[in-house]
PDB file of N, CA and C in Angstrom:
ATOM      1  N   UNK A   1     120.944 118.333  97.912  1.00  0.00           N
ATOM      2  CA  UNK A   1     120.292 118.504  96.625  1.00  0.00           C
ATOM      3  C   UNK A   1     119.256 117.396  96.442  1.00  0.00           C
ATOM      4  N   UNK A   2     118.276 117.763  96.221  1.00  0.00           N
ATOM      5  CA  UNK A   2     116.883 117.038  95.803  1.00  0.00           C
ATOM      6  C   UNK A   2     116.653 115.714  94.479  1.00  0.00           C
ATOM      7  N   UNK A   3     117.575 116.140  93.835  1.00  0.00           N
ATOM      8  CA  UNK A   3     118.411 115.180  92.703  1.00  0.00           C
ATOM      9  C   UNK A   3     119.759 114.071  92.571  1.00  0.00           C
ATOM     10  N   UNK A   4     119.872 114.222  93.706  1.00  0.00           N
ATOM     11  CA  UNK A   4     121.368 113.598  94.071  1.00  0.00           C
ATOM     12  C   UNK A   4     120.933 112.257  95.099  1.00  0.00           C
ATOM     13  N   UNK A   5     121.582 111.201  94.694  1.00  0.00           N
ATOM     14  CA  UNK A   5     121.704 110.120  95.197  1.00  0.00           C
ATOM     15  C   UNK A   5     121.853 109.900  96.919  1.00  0.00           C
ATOM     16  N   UNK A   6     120.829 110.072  97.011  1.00  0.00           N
ATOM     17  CA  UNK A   6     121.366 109.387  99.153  1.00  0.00           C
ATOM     18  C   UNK A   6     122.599 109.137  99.391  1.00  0.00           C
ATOM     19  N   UNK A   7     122.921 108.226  98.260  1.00  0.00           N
ATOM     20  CA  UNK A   7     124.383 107.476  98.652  1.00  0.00           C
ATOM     21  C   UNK A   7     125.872 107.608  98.572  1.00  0.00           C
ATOM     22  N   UNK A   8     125.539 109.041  97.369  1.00  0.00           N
ATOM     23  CA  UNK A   8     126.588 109.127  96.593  1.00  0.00           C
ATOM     24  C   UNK A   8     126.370 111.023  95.834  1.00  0.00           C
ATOM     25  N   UNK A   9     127.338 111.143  95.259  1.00  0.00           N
ATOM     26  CA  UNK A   9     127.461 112.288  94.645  1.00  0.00           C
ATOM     27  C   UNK A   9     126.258 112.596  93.402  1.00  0.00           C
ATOM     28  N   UNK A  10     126.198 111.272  92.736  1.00  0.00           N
ATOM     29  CA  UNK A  10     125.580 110.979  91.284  1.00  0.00           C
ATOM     30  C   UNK A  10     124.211 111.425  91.849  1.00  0.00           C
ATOM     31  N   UNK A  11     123.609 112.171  90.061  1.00  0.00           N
ATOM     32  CA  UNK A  11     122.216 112.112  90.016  1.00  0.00           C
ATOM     33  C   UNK A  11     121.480 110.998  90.101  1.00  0.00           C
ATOM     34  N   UNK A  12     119.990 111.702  90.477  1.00  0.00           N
ATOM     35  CA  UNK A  12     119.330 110.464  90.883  1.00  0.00           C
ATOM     36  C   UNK A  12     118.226 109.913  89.121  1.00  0.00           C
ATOM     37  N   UNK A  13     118.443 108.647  88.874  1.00  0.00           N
ATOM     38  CA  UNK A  13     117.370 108.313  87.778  1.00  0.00           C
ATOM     39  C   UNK A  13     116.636 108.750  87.850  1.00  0.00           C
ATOM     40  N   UNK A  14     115.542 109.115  87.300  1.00  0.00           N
ATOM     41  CA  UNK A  14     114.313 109.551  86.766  1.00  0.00           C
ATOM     42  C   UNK A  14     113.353 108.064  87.642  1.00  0.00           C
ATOM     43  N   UNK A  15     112.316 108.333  88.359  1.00  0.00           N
ATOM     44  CA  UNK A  15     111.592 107.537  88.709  1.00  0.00           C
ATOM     45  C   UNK A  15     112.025 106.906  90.020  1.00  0.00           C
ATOM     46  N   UNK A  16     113.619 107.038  90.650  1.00  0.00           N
ATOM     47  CA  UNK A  16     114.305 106.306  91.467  1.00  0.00           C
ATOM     48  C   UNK A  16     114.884 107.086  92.507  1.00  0.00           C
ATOM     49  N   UNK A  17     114.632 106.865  93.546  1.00  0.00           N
ATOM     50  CA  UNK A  17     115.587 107.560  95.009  1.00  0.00           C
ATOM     51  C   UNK A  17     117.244 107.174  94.749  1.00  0.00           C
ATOM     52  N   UNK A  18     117.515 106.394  93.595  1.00  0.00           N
ATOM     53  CA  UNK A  18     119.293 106.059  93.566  1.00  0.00           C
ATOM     54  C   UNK A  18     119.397 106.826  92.443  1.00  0.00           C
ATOM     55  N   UNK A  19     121.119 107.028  91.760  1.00  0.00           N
ATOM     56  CA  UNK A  19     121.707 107.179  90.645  1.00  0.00           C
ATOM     57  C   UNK A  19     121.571 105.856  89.409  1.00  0.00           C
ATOM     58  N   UNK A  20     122.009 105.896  88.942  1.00  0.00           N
ATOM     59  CA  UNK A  20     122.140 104.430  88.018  1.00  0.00           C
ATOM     60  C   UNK A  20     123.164 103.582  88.439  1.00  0.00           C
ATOM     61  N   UNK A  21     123.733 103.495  89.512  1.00  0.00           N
ATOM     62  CA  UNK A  21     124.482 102.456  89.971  1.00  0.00           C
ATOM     63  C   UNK A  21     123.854 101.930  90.788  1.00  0.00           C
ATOM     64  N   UNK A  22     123.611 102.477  91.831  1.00  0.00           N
ATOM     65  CA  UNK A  22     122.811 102.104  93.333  1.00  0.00           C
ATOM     66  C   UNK A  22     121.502 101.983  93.002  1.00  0.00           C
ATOM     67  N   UNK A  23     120.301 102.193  91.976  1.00  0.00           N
ATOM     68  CA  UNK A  23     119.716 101.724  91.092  1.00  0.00           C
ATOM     69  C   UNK A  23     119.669 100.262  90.806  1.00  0.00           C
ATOM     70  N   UNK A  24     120.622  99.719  89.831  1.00  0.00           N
ATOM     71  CA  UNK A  24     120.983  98.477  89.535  1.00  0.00           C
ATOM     72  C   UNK A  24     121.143  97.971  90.873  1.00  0.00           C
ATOM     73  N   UNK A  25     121.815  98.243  91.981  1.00  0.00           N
ATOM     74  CA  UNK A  25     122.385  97.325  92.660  1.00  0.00           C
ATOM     75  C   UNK A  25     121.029  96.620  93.627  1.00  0.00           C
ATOM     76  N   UNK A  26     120.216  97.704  93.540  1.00  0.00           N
ATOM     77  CA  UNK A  26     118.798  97.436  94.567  1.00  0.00           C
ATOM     78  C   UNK A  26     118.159  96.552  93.466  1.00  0.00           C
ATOM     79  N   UNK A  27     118.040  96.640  92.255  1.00  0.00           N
ATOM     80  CA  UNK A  27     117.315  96.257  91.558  1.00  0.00           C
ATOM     81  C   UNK A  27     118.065  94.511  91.242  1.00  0.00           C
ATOM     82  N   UNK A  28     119.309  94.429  91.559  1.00  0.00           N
ATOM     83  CA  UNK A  28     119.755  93.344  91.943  1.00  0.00           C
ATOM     84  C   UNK A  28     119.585  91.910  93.094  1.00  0.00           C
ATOM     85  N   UNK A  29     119.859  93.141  94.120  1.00  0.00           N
ATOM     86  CA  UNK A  29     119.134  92.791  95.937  1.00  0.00           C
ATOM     87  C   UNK A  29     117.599  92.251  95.629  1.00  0.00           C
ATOM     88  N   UNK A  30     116.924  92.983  95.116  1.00  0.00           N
ATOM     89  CA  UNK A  30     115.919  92.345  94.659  1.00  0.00           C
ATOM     90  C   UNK A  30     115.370  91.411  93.862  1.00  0.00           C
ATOM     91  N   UNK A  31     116.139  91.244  92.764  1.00  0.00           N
ATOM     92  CA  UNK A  31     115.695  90.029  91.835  1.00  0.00           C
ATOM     93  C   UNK A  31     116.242  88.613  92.234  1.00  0.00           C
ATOM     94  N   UNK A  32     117.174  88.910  93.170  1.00  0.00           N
ATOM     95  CA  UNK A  32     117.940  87.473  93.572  1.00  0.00           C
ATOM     96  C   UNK A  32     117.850  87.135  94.742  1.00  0.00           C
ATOM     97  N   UNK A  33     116.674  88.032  95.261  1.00  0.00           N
ATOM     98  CA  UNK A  33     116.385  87.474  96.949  1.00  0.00           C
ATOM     99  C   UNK A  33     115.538  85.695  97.115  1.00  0.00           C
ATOM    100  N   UNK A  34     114.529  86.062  96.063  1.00  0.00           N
ATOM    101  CA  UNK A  34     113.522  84.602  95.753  1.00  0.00           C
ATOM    102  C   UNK A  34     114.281  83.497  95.346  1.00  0.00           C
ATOM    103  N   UNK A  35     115.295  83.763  94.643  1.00  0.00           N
ATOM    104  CA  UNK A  35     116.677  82.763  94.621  1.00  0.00           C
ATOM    105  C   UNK A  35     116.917  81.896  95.873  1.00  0.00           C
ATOM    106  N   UNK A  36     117.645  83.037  96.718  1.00  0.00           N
ATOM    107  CA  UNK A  36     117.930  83.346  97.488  1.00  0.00           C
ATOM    108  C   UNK A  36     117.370  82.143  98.525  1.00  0.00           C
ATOM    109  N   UNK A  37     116.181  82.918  98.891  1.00  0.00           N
ATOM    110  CA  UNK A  37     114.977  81.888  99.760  1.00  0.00           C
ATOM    111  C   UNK A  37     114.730  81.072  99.858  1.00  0.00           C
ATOM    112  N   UNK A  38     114.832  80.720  98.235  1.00  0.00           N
ATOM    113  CA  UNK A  38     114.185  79.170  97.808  1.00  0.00           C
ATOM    114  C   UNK A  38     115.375  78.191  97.749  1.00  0.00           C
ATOM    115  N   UNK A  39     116.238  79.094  98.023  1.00  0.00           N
ATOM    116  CA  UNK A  39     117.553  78.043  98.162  1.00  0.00           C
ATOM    117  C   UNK A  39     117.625  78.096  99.918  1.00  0.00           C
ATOM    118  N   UNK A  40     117.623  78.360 100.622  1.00  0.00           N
ATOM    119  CA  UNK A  40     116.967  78.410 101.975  1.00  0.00           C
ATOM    120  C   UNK A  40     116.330  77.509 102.604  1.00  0.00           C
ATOM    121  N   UNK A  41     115.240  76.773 101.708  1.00  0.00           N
ATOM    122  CA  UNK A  41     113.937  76.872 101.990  1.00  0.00           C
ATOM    123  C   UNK A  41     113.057  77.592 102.334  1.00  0.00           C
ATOM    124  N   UNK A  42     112.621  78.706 101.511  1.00  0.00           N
ATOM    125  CA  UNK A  42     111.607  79.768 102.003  1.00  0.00           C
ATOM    126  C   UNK A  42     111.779  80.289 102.888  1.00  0.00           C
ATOM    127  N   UNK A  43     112.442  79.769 104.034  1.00  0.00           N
ATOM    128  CA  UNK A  43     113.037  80.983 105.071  1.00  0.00           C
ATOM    129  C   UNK A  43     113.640  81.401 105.471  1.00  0.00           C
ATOM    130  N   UNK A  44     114.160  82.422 104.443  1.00  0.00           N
ATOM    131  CA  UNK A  44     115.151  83.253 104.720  1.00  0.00           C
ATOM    132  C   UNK A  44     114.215  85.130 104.722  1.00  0.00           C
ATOM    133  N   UNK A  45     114.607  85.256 105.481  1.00  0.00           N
ATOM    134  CA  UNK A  45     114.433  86.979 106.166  1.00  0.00           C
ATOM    135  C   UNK A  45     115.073  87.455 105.264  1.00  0.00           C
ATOM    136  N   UNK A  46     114.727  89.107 104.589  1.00  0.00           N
ATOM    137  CA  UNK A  46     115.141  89.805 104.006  1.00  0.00           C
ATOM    138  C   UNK A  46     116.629  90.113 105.210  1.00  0.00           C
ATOM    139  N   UNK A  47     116.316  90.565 106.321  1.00  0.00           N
ATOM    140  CA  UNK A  47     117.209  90.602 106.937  1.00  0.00           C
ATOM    141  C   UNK A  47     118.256  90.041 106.987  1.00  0.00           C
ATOM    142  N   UNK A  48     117.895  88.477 107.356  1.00  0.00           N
ATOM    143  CA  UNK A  48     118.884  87.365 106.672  1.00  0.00           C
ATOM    144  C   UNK A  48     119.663  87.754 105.710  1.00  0.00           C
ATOM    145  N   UNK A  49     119.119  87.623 104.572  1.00  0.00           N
ATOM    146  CA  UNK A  49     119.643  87.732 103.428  1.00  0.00           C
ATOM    147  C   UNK A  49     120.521  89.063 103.366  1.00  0.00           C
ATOM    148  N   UNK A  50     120.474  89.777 103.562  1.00  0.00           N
ATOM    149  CA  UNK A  50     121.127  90.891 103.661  1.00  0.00           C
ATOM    150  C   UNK A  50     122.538  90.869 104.544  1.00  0.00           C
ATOM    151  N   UNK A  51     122.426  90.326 105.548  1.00  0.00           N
ATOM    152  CA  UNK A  51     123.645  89.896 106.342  1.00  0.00           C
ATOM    153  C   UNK A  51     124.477  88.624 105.597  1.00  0.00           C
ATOM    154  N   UNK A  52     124.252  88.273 104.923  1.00  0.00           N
ATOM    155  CA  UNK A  52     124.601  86.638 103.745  1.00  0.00           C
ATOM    156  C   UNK A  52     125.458  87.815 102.867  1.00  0.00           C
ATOM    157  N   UNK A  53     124.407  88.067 102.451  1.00  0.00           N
ATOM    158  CA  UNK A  53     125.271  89.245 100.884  1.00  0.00           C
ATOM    159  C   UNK A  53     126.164  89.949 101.643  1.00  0.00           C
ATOM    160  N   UNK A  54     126.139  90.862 102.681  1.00  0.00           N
ATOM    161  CA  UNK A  54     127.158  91.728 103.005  1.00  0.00           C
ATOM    162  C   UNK A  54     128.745  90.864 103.015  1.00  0.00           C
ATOM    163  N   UNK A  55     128.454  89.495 104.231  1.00  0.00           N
ATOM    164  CA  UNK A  55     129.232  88.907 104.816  1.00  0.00           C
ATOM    165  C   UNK A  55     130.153  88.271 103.386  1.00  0.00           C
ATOM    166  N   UNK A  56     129.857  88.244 101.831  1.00  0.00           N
ATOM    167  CA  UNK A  56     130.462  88.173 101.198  1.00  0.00           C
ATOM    168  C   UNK A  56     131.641  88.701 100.356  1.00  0.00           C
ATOM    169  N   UNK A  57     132.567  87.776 100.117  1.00  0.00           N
ATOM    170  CA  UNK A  57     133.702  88.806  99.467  1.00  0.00           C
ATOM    171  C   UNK A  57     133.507  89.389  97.939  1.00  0.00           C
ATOM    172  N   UNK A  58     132.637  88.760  97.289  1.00  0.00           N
ATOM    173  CA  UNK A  58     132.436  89.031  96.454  1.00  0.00           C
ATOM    174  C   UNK A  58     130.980  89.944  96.163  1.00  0.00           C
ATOM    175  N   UNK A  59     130.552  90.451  97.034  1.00  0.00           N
ATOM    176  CA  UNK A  59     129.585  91.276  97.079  1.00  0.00           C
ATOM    177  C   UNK A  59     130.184  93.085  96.874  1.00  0.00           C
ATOM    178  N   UNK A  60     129.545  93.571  96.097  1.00  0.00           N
ATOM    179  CA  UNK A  60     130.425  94.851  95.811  1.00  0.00           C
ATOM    180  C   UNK A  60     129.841  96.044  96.575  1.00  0.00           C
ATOM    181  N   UNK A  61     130.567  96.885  96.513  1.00  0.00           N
ATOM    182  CA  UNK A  61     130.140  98.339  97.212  1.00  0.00           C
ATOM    183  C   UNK A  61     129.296  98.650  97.222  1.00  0.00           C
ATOM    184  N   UNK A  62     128.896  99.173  95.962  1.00  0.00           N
ATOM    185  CA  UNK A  62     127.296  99.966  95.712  1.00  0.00           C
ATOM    186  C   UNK A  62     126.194  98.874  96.574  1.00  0.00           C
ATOM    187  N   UNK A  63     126.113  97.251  96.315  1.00  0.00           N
ATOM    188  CA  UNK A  63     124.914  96.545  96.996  1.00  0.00           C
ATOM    189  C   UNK A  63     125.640  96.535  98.462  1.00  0.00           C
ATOM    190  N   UNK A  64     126.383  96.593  99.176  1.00  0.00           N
ATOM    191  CA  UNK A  64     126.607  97.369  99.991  1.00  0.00           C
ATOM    192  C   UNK A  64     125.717  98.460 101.128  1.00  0.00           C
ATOM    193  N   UNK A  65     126.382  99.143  99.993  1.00  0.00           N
ATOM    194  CA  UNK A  65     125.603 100.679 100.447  1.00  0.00           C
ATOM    195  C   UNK A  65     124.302 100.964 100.414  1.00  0.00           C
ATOM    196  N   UNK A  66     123.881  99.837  99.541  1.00  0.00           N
ATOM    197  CA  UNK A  66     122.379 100.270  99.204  1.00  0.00           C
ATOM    198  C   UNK A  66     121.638  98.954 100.537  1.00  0.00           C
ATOM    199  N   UNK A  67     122.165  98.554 100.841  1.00  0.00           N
ATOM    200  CA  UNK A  67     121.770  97.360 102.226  1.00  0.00           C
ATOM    201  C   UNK A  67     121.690  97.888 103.533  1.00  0.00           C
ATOM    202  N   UNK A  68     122.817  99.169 103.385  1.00  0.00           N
ATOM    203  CA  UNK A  68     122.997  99.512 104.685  1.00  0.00           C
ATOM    204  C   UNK A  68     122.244 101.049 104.489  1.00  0.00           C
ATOM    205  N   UNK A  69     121.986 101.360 103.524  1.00  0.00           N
ATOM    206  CA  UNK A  69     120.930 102.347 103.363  1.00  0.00           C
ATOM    207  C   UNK A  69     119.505 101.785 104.120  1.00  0.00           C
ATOM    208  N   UNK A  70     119.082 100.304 103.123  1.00  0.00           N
ATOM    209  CA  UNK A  70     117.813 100.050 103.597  1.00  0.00           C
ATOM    210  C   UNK A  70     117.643  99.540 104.945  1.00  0.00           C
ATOM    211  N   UNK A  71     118.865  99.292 105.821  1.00  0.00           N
ATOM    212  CA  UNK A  71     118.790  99.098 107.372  1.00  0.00           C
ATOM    213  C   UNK A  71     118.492 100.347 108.041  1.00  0.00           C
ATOM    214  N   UNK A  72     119.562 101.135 107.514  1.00  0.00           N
ATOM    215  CA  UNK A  72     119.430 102.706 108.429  1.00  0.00           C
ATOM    216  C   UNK A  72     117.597 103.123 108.087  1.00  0.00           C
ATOM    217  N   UNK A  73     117.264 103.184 107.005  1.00  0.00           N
ATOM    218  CA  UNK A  73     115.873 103.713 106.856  1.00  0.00           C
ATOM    219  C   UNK A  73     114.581 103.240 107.169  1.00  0.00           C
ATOM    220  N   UNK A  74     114.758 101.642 107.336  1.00  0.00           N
ATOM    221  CA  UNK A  74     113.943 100.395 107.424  1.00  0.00           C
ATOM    222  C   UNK A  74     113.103 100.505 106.083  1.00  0.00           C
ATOM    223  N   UNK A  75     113.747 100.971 104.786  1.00  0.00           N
ATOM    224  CA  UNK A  75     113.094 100.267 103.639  1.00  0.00           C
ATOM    225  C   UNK A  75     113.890  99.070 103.646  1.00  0.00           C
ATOM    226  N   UNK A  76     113.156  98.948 102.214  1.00  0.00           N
ATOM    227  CA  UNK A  76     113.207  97.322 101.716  1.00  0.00           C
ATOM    228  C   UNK A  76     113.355  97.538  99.760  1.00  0.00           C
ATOM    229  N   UNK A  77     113.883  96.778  99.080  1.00  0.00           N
ATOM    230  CA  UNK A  77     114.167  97.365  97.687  1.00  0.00           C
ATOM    231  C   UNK A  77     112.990  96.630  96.715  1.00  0.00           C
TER     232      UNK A  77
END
């Protein structure tokens, strides 16, 4: 279905390839990558970073799924 989430069962937002979970969670991945970096020193790889967040216990499903979405596809959020 053309409306349905890549990731999941749920419709997809209006404007967004996710539902409203996997939504937030990219929109998460994203706002806290420059964090992220700059705690790094600027170099940290999206890639990087993505293997950091997974490798955590406190990292949840949906950012997850939406990480290993943007590996399988080679987007980026």
């Amino acid at each position: 279905m053309d409306d349905q989430c890549p990731l999941c069962e749920r419709r997809k937002e209006p404007g967004s390839e996710f539902c409203s979970v996997h939504r937030a969670a990219s929109a998460n991945i994203e706002s806290a990558y420059s964090t992220w970096s700059e705690a790094y020193g600027g170099h940290l790889s999206k890639d990087e970073y993505y293997k950091k967040l997974v490798a955590l216990g406190e990292t949840g499903d949906a950012v997850k799924e939406v990480i290993q979405h943007l590996r399988n596809t080679g987007g980026s959020t």
